[in-house]
PDB file of N, CA and C in Angstrom:
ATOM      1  N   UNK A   1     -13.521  -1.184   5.600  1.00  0.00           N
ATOM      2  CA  UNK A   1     -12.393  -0.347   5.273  1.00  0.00           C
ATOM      3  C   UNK A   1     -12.487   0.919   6.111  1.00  0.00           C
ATOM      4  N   UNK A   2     -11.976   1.016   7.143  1.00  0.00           N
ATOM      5  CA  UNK A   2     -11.814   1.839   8.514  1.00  0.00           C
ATOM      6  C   UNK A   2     -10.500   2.869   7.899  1.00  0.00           C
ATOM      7  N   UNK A   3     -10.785   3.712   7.528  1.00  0.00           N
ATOM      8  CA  UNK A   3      -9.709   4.850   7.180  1.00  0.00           C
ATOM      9  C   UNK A   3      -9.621   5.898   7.506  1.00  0.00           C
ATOM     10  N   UNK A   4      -9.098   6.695   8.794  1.00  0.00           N
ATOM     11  CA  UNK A   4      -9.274   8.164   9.435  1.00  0.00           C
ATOM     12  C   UNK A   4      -8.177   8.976   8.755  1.00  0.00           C
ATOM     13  N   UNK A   5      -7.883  10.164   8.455  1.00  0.00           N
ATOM     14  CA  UNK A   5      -6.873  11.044   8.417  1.00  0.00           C
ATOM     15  C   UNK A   5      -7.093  12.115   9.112  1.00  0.00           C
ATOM     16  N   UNK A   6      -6.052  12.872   9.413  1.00  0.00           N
ATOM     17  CA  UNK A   6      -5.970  14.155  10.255  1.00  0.00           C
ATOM     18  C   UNK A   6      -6.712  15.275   8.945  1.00  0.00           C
ATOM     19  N   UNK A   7      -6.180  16.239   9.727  1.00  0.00           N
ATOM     20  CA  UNK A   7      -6.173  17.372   9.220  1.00  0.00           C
ATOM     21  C   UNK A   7      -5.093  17.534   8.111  1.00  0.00           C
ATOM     22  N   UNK A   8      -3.920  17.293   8.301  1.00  0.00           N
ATOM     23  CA  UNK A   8      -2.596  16.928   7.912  1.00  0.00           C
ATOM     24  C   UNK A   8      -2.632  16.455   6.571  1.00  0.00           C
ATOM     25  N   UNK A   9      -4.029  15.337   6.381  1.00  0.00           N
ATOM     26  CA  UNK A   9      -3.904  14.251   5.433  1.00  0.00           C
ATOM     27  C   UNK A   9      -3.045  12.899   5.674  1.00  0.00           C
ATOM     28  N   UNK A  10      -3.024  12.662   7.246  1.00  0.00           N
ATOM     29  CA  UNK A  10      -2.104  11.637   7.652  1.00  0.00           C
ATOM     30  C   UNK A  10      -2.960  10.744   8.317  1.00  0.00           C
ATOM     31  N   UNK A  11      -3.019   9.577   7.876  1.00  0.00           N
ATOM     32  CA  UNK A  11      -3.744   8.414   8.308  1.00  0.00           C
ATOM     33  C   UNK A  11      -3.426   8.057   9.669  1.00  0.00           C
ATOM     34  N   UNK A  12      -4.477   8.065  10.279  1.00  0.00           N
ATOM     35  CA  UNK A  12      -4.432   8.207  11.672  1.00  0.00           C
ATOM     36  C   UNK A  12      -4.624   6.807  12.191  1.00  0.00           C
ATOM     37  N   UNK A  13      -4.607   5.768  11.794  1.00  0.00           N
ATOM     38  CA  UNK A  13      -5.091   4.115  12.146  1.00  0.00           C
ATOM     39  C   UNK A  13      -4.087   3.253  11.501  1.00  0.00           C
ATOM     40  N   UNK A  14      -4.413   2.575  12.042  1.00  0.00           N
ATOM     41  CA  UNK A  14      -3.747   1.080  11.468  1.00  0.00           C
ATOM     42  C   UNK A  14      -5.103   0.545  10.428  1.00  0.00           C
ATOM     43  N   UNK A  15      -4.863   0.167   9.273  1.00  0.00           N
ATOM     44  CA  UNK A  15      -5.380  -0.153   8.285  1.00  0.00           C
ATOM     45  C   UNK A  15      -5.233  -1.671   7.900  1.00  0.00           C
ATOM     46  N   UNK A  16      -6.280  -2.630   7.628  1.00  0.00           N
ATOM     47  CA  UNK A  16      -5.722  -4.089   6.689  1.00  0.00           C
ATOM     48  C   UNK A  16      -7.148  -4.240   5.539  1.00  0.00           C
ATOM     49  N   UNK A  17      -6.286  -3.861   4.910  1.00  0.00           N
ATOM     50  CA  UNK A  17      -7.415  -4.002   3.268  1.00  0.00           C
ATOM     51  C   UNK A  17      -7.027  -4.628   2.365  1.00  0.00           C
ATOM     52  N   UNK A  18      -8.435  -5.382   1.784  1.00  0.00           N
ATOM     53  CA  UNK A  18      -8.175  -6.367   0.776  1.00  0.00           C
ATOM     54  C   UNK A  18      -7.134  -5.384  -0.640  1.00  0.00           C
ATOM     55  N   UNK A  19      -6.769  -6.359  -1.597  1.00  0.00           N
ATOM     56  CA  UNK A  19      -6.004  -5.172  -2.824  1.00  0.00           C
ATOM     57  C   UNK A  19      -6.930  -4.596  -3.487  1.00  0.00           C
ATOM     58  N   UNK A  20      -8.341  -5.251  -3.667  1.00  0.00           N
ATOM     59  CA  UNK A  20      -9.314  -4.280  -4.179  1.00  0.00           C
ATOM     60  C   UNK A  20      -9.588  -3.247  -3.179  1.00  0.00           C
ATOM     61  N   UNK A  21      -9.807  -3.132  -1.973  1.00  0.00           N
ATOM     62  CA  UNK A  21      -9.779  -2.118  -0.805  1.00  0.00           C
ATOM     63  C   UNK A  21      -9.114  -0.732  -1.017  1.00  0.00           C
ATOM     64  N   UNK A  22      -7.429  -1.253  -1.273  1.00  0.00           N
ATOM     65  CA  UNK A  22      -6.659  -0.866  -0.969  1.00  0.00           C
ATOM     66  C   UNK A  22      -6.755   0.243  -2.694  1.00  0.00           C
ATOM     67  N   UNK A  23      -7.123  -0.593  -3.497  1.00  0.00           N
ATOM     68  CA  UNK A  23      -6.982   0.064  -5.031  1.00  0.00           C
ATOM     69  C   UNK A  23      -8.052   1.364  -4.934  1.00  0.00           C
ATOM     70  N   UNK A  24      -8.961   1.168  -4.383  1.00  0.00           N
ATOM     71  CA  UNK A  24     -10.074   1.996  -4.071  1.00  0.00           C
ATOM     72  C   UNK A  24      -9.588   2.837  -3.623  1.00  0.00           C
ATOM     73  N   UNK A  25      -9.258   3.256  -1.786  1.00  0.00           N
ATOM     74  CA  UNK A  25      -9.097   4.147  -1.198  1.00  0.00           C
ATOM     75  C   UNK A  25      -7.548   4.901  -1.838  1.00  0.00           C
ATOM     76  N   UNK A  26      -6.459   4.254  -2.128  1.00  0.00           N
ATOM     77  CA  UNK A  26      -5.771   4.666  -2.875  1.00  0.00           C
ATOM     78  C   UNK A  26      -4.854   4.843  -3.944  1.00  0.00           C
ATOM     79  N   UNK A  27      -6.204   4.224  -4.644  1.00  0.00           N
ATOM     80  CA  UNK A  27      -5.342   4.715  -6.462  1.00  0.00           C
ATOM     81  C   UNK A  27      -6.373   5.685  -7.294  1.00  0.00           C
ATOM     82  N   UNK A  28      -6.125   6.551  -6.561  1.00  0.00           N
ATOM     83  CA  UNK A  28      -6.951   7.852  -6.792  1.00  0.00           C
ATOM     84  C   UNK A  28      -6.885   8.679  -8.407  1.00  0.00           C
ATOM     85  N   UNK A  29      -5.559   8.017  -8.754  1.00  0.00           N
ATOM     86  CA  UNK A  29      -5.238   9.217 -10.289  1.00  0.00           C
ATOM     87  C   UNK A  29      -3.900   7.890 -10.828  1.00  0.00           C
ATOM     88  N   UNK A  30      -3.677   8.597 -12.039  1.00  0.00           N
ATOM     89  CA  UNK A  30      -3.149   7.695 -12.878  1.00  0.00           C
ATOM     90  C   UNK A  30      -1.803   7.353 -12.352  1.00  0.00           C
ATOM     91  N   UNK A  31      -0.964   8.462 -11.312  1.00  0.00           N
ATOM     92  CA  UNK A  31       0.660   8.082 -10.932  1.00  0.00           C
ATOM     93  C   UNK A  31       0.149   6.873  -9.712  1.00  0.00           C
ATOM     94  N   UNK A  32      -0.903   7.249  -9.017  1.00  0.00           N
ATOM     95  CA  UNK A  32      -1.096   6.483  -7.883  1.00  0.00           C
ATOM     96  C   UNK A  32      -1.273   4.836  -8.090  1.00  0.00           C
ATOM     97  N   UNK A  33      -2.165   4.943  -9.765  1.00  0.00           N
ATOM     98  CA  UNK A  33      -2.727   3.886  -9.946  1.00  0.00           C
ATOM     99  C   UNK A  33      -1.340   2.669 -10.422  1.00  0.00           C
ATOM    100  N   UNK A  34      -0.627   3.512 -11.218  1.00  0.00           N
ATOM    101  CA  UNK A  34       0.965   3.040 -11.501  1.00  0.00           C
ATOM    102  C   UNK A  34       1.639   2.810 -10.687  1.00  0.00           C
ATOM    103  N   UNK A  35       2.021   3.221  -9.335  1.00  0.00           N
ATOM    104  CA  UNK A  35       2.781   2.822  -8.042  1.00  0.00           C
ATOM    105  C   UNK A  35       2.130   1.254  -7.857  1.00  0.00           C
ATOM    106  N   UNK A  36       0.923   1.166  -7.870  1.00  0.00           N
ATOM    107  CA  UNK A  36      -0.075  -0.013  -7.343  1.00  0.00           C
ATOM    108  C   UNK A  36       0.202  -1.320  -8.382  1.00  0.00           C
ATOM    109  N   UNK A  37       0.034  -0.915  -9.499  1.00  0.00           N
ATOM    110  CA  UNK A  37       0.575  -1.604 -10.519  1.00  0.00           C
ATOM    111  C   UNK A  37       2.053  -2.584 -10.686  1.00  0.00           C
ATOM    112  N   UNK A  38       2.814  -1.558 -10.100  1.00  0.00           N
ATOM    113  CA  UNK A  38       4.184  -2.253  -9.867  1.00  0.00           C
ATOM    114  C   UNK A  38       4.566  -2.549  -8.807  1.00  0.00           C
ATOM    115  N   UNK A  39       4.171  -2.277  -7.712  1.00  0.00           N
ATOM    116  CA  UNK A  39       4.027  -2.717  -6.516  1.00  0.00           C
ATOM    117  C   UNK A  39       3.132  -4.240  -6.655  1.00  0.00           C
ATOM    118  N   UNK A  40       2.021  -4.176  -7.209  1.00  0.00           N
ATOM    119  CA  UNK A  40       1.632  -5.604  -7.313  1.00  0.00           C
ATOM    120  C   UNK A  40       2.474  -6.741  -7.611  1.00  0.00           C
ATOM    121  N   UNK A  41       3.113  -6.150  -8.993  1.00  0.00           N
ATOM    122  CA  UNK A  41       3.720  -7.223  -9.060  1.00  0.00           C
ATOM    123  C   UNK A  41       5.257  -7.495  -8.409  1.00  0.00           C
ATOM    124  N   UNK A  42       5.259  -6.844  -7.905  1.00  0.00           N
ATOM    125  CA  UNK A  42       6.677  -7.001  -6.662  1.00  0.00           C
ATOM    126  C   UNK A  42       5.701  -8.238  -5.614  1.00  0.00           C
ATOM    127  N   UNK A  43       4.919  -7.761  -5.635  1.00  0.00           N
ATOM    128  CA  UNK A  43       3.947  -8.531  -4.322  1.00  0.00           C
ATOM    129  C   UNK A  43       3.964 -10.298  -4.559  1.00  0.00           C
ATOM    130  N   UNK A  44       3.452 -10.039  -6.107  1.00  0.00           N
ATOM    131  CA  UNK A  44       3.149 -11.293  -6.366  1.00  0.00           C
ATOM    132  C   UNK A  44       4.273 -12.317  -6.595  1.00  0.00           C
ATOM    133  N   UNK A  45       5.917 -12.045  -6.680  1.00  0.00           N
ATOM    134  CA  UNK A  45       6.793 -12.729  -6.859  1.00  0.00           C
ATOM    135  C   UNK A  45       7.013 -13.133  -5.141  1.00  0.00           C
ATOM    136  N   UNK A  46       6.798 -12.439  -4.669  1.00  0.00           N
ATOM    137  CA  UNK A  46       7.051 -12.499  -3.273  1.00  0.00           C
ATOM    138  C   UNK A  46       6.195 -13.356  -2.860  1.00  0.00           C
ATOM    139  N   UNK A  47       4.842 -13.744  -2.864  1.00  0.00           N
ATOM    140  CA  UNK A  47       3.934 -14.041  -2.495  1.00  0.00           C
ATOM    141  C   UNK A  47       4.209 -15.907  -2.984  1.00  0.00           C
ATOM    142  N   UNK A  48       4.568 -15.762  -3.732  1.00  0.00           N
ATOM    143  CA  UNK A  48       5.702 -17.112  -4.722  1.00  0.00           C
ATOM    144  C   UNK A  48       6.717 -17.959  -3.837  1.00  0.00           C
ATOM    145  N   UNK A  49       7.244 -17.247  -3.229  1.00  0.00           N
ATOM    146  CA  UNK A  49       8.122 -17.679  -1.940  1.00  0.00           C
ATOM    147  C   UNK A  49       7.777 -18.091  -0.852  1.00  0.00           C
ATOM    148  N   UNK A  50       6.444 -17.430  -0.445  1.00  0.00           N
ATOM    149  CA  UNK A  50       6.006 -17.802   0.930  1.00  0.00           C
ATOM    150  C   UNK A  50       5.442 -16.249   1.802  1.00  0.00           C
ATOM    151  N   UNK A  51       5.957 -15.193   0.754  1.00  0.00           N
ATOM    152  CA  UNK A  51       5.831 -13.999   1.710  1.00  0.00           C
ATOM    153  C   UNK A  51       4.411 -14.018   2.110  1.00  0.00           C
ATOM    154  N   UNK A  52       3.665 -13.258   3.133  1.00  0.00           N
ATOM    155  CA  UNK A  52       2.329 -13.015   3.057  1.00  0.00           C
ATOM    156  C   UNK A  52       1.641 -11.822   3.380  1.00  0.00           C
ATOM    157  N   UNK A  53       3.118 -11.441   3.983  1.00  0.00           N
ATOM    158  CA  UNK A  53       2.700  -9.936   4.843  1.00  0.00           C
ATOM    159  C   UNK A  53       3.209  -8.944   4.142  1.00  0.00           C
ATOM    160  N   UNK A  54       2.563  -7.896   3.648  1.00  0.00           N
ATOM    161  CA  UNK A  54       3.134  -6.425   3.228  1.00  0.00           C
ATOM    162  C   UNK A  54       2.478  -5.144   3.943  1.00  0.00           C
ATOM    163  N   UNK A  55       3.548  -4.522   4.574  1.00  0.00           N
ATOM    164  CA  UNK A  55       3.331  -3.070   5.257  1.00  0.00           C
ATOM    165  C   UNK A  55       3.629  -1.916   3.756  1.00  0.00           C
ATOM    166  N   UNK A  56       2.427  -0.970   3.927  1.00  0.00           N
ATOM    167  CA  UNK A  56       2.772  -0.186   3.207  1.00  0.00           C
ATOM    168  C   UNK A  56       2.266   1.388   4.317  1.00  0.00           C
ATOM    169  N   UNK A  57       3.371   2.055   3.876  1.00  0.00           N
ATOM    170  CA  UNK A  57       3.318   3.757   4.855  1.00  0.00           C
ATOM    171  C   UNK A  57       4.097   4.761   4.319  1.00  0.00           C
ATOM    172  N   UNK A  58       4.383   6.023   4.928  1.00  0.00           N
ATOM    173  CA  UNK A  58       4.753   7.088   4.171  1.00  0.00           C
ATOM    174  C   UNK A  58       3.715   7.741   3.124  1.00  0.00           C
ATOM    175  N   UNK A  59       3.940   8.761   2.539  1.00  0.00           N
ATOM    176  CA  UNK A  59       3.317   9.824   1.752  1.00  0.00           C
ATOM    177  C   UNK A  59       2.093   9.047   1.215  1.00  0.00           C
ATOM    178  N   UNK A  60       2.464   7.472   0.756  1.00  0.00           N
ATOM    179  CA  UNK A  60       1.664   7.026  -0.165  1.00  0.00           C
ATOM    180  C   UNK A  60       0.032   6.107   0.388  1.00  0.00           C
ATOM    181  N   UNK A  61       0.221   6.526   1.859  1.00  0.00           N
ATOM    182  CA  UNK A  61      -0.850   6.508   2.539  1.00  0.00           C
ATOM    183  C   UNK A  61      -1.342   7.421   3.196  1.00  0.00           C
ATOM    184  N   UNK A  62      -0.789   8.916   2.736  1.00  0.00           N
ATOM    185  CA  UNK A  62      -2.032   9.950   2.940  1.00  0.00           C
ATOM    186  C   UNK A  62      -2.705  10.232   1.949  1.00  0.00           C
ATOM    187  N   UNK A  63      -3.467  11.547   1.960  1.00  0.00           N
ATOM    188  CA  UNK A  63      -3.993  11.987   0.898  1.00  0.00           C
ATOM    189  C   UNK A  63      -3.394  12.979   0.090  1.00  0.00           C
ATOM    190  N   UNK A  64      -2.294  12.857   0.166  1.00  0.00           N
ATOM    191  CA  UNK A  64      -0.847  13.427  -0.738  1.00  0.00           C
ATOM    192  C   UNK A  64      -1.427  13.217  -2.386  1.00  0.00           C
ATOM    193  N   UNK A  65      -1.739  14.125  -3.283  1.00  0.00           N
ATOM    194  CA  UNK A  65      -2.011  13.749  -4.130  1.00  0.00           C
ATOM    195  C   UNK A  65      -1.393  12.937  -4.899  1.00  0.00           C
ATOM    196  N   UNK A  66       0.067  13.343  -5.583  1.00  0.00           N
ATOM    197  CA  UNK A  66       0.600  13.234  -6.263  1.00  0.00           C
ATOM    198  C   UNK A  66       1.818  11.852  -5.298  1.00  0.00           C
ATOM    199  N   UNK A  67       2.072  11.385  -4.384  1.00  0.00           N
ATOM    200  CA  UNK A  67       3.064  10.571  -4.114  1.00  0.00           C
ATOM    201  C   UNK A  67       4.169  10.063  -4.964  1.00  0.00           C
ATOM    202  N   UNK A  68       5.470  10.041  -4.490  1.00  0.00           N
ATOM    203  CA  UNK A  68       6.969  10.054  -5.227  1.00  0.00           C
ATOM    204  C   UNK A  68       7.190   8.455  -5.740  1.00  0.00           C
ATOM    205  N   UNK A  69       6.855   7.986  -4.695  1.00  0.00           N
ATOM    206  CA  UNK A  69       6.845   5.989  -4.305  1.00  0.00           C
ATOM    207  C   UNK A  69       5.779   5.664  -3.326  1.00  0.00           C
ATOM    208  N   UNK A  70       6.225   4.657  -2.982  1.00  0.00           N
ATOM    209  CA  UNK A  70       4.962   3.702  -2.372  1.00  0.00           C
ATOM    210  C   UNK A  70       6.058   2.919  -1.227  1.00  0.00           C
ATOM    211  N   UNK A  71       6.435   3.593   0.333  1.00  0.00           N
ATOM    212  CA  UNK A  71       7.323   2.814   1.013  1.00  0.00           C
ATOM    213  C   UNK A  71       6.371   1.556   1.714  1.00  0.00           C
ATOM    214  N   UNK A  72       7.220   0.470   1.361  1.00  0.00           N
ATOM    215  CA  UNK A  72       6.855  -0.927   1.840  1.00  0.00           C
ATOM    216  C   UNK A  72       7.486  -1.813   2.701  1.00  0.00           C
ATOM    217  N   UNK A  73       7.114  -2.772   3.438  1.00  0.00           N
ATOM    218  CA  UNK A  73       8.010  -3.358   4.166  1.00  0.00           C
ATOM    219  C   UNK A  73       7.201  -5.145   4.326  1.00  0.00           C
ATOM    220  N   UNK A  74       8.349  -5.973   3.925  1.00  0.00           N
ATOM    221  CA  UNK A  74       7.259  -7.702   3.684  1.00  0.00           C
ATOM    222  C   UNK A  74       7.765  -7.834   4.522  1.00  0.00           C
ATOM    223  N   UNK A  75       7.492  -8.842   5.098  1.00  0.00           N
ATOM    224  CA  UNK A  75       7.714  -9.864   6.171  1.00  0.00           C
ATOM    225  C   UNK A  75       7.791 -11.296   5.880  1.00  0.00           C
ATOM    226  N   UNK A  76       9.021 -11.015   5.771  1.00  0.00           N
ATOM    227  CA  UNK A  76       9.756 -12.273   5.072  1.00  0.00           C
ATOM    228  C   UNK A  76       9.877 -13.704   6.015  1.00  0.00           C
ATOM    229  N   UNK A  77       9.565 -13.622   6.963  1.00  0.00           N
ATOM    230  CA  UNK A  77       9.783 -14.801   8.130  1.00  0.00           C
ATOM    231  C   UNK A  77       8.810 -16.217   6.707  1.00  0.00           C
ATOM    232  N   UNK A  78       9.200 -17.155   7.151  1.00  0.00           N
ATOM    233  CA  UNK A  78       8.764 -18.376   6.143  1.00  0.00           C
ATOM    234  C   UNK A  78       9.411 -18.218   4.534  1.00  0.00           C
ATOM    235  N   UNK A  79       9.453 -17.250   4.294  1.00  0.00           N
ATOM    236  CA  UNK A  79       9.738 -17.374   3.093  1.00  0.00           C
ATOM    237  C   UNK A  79      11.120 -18.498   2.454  1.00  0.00           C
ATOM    238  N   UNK A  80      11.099 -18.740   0.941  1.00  0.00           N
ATOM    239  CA  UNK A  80      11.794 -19.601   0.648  1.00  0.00           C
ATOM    240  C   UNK A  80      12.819 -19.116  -0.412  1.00  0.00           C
TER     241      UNK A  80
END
């Protein structure tokens, strides 16, 4: 789990982490841990179809404490 940030608090890399990885480095506090939560299960209906790929970026991959949402993007190619 290769994770740089600036000064900024802005993740400076391209990142691919397992969901336990990902729960670690950021579900830091209880709103964060709730974004992750429902985001999972967005994941997992998707994942139902065929999806396999999820981009996640914006606020909710710095070290922004508090983050609003969690912007995502699947990659729907195969899906059904």
């Amino acid at each position: 789990m290769d994770t740089k940030f600036d000064k900024k608090g802005n993740l400076q890399n391209d990142a691919e982490l397992s969901l336990k990885d990902f729960k670690k480095k950021f579900g830091s506090n209880e709103q964060r841990e709730s974004l992750i939560k429902n985001l999972v299960t967005i994941a997992e209906k998707l994942k139902k179809v065929g999806c396999s790929t999820m981009y996640i970026f914006g606020s909710f991959t710095t070290t922004k404490e508090v983050p609003n949402d969690i912007d995502t993007c699947f990659d729907l190619t195969g899906t059904d």
